[in-house]
Protein backbone atom coordinates (compact mmCIF):
# COMPACT_ATOMS: atom_id res chain seq x y z
CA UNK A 1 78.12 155.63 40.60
CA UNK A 2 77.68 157.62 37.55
CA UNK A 3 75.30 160.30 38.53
CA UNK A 4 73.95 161.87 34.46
CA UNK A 5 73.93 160.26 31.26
CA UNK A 6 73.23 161.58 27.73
CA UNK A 7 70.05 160.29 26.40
CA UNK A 8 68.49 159.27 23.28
CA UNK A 9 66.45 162.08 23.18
CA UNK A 10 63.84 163.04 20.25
CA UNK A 11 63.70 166.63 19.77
CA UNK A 12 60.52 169.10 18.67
CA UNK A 13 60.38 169.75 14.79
CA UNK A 14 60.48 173.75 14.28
CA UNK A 15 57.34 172.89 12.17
CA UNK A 16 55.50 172.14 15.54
CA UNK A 17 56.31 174.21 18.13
CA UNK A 18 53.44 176.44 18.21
CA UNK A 19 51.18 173.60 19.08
CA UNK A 20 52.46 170.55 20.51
CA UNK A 21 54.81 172.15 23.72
CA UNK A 22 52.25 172.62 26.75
CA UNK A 23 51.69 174.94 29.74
CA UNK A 24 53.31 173.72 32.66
CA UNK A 25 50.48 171.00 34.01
CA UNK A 26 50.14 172.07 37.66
CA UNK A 27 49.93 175.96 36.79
CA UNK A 28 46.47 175.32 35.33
CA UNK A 29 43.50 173.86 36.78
CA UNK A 30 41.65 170.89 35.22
CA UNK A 31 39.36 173.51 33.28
CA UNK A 32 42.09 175.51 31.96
CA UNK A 33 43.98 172.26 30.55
CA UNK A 34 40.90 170.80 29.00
CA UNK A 35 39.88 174.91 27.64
CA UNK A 36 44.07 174.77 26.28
CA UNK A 37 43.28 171.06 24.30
CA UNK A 38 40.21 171.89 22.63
CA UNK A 39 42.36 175.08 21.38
CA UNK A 40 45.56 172.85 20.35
CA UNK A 41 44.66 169.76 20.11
CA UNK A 42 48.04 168.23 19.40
CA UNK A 43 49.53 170.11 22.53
CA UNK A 44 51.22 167.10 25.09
CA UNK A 45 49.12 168.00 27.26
CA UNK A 46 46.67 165.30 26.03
CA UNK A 47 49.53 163.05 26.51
CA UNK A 48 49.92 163.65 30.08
CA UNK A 49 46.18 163.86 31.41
CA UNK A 50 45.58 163.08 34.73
CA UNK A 51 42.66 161.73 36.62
CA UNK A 52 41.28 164.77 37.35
CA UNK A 53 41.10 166.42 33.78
CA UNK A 54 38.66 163.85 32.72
CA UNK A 55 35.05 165.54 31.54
CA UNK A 56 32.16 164.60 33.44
CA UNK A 57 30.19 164.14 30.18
CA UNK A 58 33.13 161.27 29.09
CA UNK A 59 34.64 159.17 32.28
CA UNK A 60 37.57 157.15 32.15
CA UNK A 61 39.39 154.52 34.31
CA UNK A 62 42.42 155.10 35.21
CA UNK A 63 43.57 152.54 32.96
CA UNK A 64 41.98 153.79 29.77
CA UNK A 65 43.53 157.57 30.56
CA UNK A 66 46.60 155.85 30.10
CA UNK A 67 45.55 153.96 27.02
CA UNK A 68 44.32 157.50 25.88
CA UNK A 69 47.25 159.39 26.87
CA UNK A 70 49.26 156.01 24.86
CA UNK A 71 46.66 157.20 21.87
CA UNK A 72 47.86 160.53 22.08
CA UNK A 73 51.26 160.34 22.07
CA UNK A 74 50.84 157.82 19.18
CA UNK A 75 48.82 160.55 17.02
CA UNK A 76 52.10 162.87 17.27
CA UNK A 77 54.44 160.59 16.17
CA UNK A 78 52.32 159.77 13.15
CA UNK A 79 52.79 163.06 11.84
CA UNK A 80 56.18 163.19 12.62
CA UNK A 81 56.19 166.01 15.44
CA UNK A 82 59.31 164.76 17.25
CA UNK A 83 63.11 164.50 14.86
CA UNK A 84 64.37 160.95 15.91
CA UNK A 85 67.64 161.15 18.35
CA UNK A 86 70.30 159.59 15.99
CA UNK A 87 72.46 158.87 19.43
CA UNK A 88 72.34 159.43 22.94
CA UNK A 89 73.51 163.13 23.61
CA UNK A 90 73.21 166.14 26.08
CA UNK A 91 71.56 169.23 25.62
CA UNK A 92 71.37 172.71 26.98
CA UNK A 93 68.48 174.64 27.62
CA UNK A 94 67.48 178.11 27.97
CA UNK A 95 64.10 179.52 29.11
CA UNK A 96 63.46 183.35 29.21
CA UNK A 97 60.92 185.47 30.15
CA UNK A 98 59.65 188.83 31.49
CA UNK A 99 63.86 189.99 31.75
CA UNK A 100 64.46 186.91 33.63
CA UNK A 101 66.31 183.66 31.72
CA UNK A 102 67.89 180.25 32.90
CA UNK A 103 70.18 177.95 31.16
CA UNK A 104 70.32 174.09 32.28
CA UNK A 105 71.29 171.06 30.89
CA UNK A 106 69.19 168.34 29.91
CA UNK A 107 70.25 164.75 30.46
CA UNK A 108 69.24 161.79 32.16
CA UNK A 109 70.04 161.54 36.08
CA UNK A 110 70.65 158.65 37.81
CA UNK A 111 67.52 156.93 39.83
CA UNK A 112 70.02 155.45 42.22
CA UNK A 113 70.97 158.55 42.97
CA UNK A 114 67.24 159.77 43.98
CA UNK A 115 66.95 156.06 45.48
CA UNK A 116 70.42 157.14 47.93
CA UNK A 117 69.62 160.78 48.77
CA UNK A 118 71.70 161.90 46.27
CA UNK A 119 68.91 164.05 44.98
CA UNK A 120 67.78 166.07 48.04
CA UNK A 121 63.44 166.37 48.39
CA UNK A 122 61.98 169.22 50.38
CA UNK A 123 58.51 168.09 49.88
CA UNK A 124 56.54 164.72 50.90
CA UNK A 125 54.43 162.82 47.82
CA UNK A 126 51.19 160.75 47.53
CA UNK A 127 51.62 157.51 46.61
CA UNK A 128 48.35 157.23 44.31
CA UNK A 129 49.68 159.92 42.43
CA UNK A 130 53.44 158.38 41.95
CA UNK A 131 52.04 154.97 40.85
CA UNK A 132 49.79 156.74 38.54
CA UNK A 133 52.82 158.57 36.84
CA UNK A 134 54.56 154.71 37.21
CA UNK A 135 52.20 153.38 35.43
CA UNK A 136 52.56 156.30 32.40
CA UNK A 137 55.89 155.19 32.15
CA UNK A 138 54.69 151.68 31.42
CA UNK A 139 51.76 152.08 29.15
CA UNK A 140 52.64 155.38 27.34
CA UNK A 141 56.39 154.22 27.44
CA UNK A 142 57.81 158.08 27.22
CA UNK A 143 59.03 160.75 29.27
CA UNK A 144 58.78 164.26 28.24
CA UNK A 145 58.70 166.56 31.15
CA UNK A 146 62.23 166.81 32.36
CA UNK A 147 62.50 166.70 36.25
CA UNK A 148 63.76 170.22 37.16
CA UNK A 149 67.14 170.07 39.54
CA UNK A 150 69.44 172.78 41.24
CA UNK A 151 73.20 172.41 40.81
CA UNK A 152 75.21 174.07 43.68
CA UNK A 153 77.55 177.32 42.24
CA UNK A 154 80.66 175.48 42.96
CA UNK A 155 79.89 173.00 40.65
CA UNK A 156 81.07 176.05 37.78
CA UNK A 157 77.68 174.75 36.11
CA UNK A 158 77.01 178.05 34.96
CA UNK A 159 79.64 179.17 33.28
CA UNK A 160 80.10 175.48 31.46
CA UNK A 161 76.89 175.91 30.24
CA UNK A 162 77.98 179.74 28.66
CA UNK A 163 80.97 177.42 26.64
CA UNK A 164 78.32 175.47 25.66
CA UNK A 165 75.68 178.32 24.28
CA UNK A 166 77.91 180.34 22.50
CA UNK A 167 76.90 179.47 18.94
CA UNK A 168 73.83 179.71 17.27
CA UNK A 169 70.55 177.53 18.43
CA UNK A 170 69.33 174.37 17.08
CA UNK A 171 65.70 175.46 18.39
CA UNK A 172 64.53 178.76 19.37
CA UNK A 173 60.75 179.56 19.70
CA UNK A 174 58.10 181.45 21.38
CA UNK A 175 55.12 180.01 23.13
CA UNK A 176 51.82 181.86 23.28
CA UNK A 177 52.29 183.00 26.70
CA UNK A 178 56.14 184.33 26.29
CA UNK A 179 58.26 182.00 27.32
CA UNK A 180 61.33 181.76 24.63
CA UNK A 181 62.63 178.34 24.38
CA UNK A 182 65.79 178.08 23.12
CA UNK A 183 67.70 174.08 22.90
CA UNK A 184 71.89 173.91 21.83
CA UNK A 185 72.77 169.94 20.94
CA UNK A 186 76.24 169.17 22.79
CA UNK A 187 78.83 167.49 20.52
CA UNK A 188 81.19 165.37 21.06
CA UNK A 189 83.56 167.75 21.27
CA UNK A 190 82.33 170.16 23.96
CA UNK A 191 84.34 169.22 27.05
CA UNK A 192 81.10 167.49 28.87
CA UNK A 193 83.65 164.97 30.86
CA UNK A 194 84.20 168.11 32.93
CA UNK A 195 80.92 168.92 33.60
CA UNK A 196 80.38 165.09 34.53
CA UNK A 197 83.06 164.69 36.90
CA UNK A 198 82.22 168.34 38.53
CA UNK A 199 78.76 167.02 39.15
CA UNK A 200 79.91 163.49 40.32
CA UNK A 201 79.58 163.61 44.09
CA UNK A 202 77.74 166.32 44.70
CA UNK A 203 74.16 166.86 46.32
CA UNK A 204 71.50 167.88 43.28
CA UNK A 205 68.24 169.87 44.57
CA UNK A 206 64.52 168.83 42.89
CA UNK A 207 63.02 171.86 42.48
CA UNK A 208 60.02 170.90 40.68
CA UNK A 209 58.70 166.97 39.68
CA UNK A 210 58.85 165.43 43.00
CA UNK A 211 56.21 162.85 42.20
CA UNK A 212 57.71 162.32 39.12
CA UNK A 213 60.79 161.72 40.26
CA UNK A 214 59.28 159.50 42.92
CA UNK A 215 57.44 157.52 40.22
CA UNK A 216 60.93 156.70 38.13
CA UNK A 217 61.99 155.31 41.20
CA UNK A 218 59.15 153.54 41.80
CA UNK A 219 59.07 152.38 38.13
CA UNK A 220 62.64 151.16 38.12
CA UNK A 221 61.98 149.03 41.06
CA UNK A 222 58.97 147.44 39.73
CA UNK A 223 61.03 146.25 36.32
CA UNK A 224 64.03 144.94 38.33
CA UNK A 225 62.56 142.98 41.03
CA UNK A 226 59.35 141.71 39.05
CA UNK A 227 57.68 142.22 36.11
CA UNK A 228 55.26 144.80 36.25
CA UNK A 229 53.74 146.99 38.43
CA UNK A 230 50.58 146.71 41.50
CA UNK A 231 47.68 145.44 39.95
CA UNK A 232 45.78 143.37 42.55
CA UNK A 233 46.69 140.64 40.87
CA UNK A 234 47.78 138.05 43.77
CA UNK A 235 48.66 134.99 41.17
CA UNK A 236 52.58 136.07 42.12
CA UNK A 237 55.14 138.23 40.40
CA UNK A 238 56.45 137.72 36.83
CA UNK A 239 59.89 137.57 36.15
CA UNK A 240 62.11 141.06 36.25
CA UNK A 241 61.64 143.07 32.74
CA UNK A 242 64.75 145.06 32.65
CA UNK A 243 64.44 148.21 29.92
CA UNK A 244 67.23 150.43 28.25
CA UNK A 245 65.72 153.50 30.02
CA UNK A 246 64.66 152.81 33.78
CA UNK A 247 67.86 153.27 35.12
CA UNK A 248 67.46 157.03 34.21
CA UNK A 249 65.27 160.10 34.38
CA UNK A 250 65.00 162.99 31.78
CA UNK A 251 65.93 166.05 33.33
CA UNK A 252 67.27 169.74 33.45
CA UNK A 253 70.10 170.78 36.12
CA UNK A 254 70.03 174.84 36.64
CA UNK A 255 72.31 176.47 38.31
CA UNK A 256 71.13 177.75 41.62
CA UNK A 257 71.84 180.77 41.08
CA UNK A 258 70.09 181.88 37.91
CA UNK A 259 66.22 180.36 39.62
CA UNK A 260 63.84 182.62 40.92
CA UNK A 261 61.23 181.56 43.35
CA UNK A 262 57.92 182.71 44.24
CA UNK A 263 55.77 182.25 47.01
CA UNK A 264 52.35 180.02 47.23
CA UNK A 265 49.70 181.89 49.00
CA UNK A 266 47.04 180.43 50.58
CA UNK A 267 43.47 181.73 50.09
CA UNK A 268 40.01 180.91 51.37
CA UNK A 269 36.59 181.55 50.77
CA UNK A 270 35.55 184.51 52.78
CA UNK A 271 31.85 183.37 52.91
CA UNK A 272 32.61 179.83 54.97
CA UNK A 273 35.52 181.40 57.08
CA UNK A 274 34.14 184.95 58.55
CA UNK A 275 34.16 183.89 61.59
CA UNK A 276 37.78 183.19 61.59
CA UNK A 277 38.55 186.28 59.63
CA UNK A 278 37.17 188.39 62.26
CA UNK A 279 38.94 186.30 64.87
CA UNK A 280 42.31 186.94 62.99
CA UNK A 281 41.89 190.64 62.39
CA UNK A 282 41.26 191.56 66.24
CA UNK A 283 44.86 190.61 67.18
CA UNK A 284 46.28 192.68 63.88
CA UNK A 285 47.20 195.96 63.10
CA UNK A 286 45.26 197.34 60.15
CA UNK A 287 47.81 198.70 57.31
CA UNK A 288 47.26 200.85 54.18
CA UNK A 289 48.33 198.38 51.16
CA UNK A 290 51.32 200.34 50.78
CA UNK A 291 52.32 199.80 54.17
CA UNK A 292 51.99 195.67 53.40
CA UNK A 293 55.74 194.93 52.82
CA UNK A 294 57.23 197.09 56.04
CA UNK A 295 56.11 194.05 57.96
CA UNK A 296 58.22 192.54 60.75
CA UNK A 297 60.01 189.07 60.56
CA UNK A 298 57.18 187.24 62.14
CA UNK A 299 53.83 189.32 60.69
CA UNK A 300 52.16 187.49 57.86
CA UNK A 301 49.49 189.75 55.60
CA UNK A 302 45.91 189.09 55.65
CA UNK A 303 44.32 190.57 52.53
CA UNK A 304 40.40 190.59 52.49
CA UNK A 305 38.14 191.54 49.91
CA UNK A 306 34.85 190.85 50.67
CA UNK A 307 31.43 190.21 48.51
CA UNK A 308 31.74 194.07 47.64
CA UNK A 309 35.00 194.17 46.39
CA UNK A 310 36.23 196.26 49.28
CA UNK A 311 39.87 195.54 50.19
CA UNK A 312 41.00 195.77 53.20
CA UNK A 313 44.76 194.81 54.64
CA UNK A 314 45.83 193.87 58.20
CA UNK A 315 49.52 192.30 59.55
CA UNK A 316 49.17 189.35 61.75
CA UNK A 317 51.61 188.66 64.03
CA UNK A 318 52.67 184.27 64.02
CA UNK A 319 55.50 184.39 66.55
CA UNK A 320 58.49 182.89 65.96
CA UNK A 321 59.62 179.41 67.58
CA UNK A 322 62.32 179.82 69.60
CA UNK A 323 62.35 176.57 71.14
CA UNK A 324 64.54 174.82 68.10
CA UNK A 325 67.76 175.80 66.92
CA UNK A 326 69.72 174.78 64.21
CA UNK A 327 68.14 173.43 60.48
CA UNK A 328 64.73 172.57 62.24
CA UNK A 329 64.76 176.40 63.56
CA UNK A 330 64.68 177.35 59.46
CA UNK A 331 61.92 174.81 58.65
CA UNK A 332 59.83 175.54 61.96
CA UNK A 333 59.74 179.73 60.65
CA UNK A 334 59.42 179.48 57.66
CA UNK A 335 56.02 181.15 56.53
CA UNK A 336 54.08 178.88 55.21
CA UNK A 337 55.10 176.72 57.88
CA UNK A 338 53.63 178.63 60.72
CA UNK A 339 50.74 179.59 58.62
CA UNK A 340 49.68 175.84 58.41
CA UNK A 341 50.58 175.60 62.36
CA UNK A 342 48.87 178.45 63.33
CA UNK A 343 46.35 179.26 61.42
CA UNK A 344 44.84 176.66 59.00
CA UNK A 345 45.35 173.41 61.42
CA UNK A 346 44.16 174.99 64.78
CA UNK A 347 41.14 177.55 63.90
CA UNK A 348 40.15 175.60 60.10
CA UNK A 349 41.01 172.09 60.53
CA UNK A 350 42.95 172.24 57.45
CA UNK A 351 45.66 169.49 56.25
CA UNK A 352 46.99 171.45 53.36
CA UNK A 353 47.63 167.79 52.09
CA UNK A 354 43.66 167.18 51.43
CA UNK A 355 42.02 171.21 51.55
CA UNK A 356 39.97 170.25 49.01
CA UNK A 357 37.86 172.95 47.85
CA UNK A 358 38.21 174.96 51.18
CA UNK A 359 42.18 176.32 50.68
CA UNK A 360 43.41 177.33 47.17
CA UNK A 361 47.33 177.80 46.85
CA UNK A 362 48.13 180.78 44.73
CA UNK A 363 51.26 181.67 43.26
CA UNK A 364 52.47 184.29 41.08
CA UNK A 365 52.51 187.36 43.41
CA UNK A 366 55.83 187.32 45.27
CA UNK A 367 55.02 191.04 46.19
CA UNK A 368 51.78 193.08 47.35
CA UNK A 369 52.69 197.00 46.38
CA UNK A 370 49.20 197.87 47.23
CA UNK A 371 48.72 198.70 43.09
CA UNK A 372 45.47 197.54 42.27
CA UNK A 373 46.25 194.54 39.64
CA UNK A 374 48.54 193.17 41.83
CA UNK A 375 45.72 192.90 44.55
CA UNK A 376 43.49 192.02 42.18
CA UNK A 377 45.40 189.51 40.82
CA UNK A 378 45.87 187.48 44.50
CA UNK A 379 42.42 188.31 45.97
CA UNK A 380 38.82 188.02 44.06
CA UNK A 381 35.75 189.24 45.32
CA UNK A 382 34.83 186.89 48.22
CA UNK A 383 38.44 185.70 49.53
CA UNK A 384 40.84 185.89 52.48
CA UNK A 385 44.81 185.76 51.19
CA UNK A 386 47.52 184.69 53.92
CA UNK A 387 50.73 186.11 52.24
CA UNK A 388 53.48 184.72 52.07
CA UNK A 389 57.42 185.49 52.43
CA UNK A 390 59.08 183.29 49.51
CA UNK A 391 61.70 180.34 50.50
CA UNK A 392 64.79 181.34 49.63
CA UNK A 393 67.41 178.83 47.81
CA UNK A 394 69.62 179.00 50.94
CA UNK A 395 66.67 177.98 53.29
CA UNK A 396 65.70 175.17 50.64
CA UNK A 397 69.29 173.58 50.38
CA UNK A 398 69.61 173.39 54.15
CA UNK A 399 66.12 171.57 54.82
CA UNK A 400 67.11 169.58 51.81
CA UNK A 401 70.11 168.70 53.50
CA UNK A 402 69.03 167.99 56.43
CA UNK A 403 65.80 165.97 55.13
CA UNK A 404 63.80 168.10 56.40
CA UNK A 405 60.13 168.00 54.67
CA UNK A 406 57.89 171.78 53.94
CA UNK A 407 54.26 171.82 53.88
CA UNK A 408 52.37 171.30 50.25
CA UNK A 409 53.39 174.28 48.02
CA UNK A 410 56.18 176.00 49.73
CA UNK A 411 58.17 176.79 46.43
CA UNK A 412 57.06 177.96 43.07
CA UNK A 413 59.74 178.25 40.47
CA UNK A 414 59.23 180.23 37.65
CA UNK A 415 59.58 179.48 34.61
CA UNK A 416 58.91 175.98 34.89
CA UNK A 417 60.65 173.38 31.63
CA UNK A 418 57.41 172.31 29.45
CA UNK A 419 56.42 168.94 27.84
CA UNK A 420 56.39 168.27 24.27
CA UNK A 421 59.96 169.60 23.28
CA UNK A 422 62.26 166.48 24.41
CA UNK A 423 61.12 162.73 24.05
CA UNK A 424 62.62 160.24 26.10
CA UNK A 425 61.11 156.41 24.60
CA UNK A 426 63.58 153.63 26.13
CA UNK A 427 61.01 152.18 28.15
CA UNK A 428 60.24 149.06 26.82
CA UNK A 429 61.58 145.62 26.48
């Protein structure tokens, strides 16, 4: 089975890349993303609206935030934002930013290969939120947020992907918050067979798009055994509709070793939970926050600030299980796992799968140096942070492997690839 294809890809016009390219969609909250379109409003973001961006003053169904989205795309295309592929090719892609930069290379991967465990998952997905993204596919008929994937190092990725960046840029821009996007077109002659066959067999790692991933699959399998996707229509199914692009999704394979992950913390309202903040504390050893990172292997950090601002730090200690061995022995201590066991599911109730307004998953601090605007930046007046040790790439491949399944928001890669520089459009009949 032939595991990435080059697709007909449209690429971003120079002219437009201050506008159109958007913030990765789940590191803003609804607010920020509707705040972002009123600023640009060409940026793809209003392409790729969900549900829950919807103003209160203008509500949609879900099928007319498609039809909008559709609308959208439509206006961009009008003014000529995307340069039309003239053939299917490959691409590679480079994001930098704050000293740290990652090369991949875009294509389209196989959704057989996601169908057979090919692609590895670490995390579980809703179904309401796949067949949403399904049903993008359908009625906005585009992709153009590349699935992000983790090649192993003895693939030689990395240093294929040097060959193939050695000359000058087609694209290379800046977006408003720093990230330098830089895209090289692959010719025919750059020796991409061997990167093809060295990627063949071997095990590919989502590291971010799991429910878009899930909803190509779930996309494909609409179009090839009927005609279209749930409706509540019970009248029967229409015959298959078979399109160039199903068969593939658009994505970016990294090497493993250039990504850098980041931890989600979990934080919670200090006002609803100081009851269980005061419980917590009694069994912990209060620290000065620059004693916060000479923790042992099984203390987590509890930061409170309370409705004064006054900050105070304490080490919890969330023993270790020692009754598994093996992969499930990884999974069962990792952080975030016995921080949902532990604390959140026995003393809150929680399912970090439906928190709701009562948990907020944080991400951006991977360390807490006691300096105030890192502190600041985690913990607001009013909260309780549970900090958390990040998941390493070793401890991700082997619950990958082993299909294996973390809690909600284990892994945070940073950067994350943005929407509105490729455009994938083979989705139609």
């Amino acid at each position: 089975m032939q595991l990435i294809s080059p697709l007909s890809l449209d690429l971003i016009d120079d002219a437009w890349t201050a506008e159109v390219p958007s913030p990765p969609h789940d590191a803003l909250s609804p607010a920020d993303r509707l705040q972002h379109l009123e600023k640009f409003p060409l940026s793809y973001l209003g392409v790729t609206r969900a549900p829950e961006d919807v103003a209160s003053d203008n509500p949609m169904t879900p099928a007319e935030l498609l039809g909008a989205g559709r609308q959208s795309l439509d206006r961009l295309l009008d003014r000529n934002v995307f340069n039309l592929a003239p053939a299917p090719r490959y691409f590679a892609y480079r994001l930098s930013i704050d000293g740290h930069s990652q090369t991949g290379l875009v294509c389209g991967v196989s959704v057989a290969a996601y169908d057979n465990g090919q692609i590895r998952i670490h995390e579980r997905t809703k179904q309401d939120r796949a067949l949403h993204l399904a049903r993008h596919l359908d009625i906005v008929g585009a992709q153009s947020s590349p699935i992000a994937l983790a090649a192993r190092t003895d693939t030689g990725l990395a240093g294929h992907l040097d060959a193939l960046t050695e000359g000058p840029p087609d694209l290379d821009f800046v977006s408003p918050d720093g990230l330098r996007q830089q895209v090289w077109t692959v010719d025919e002659s750059s020796p991409i067979g061997v990167i093809e066959s060295a990627l063949a067999d071997e095990p590919l790692y989502l590291i971010d798009g799991h429910h878009r991933a899930a909803a190509a699959s779930v996309h494909r399998a609409s179009r090839v055994d009927y005609g279209g996707l749930p409706d509540g229509d019970s009248s029967g199914k229409p015959e298959p509709q078979p399109a160039p692009g199903i068969d593939w999704m658009l994505s970016v394979i990294f090497p493993i070793e250039d990504l850098r992950n980041q931890a989600f913390h979990r934080v919670l309202p200090f006002a609803t939970n100081e009851g269980v903040a005061e419980r917590l504390i009694a069994g912990a050893r209060s620290v000065a926050a620059n004693e916060v990172n000479s923790r042992s292997t099984s203390e987590v950090p509890l930061g409170i600030r309370n409705e004064d601002s006054q900050l105070s730090w304490h080490l919890i200690d969330l023993p270790l299980d020692s009754s598994v061995s093996g992969p499930s022995a990884i999974l069962a201590n990792l952080d975030p796992v016995r921080v949902q066991q532990q604390i959140l599911e026995p003393l809150l109730g929680i399912d970090e799968t439906r928190a709701g307004d009562r948990l907020q998953h944080r991400a951006g601090v991977s360390v807490v140096d006691g300096s105030a605007s890192d502190a600041g930046a985690l913990i607001g007046p009013g909260e309780i942070a549970i900090v958390t040790r990040p998941v390493t790439m070793e401890q991700l491949m082997t619950a990958s492997d082993n299909g294996l399944v973390m809690p909600p928001k284990s892994t945070y890669f940073l950067p994350k690839v943005r929407s509105g520089v490729f455009l994938h459009r083979k989705f139609h009949v």
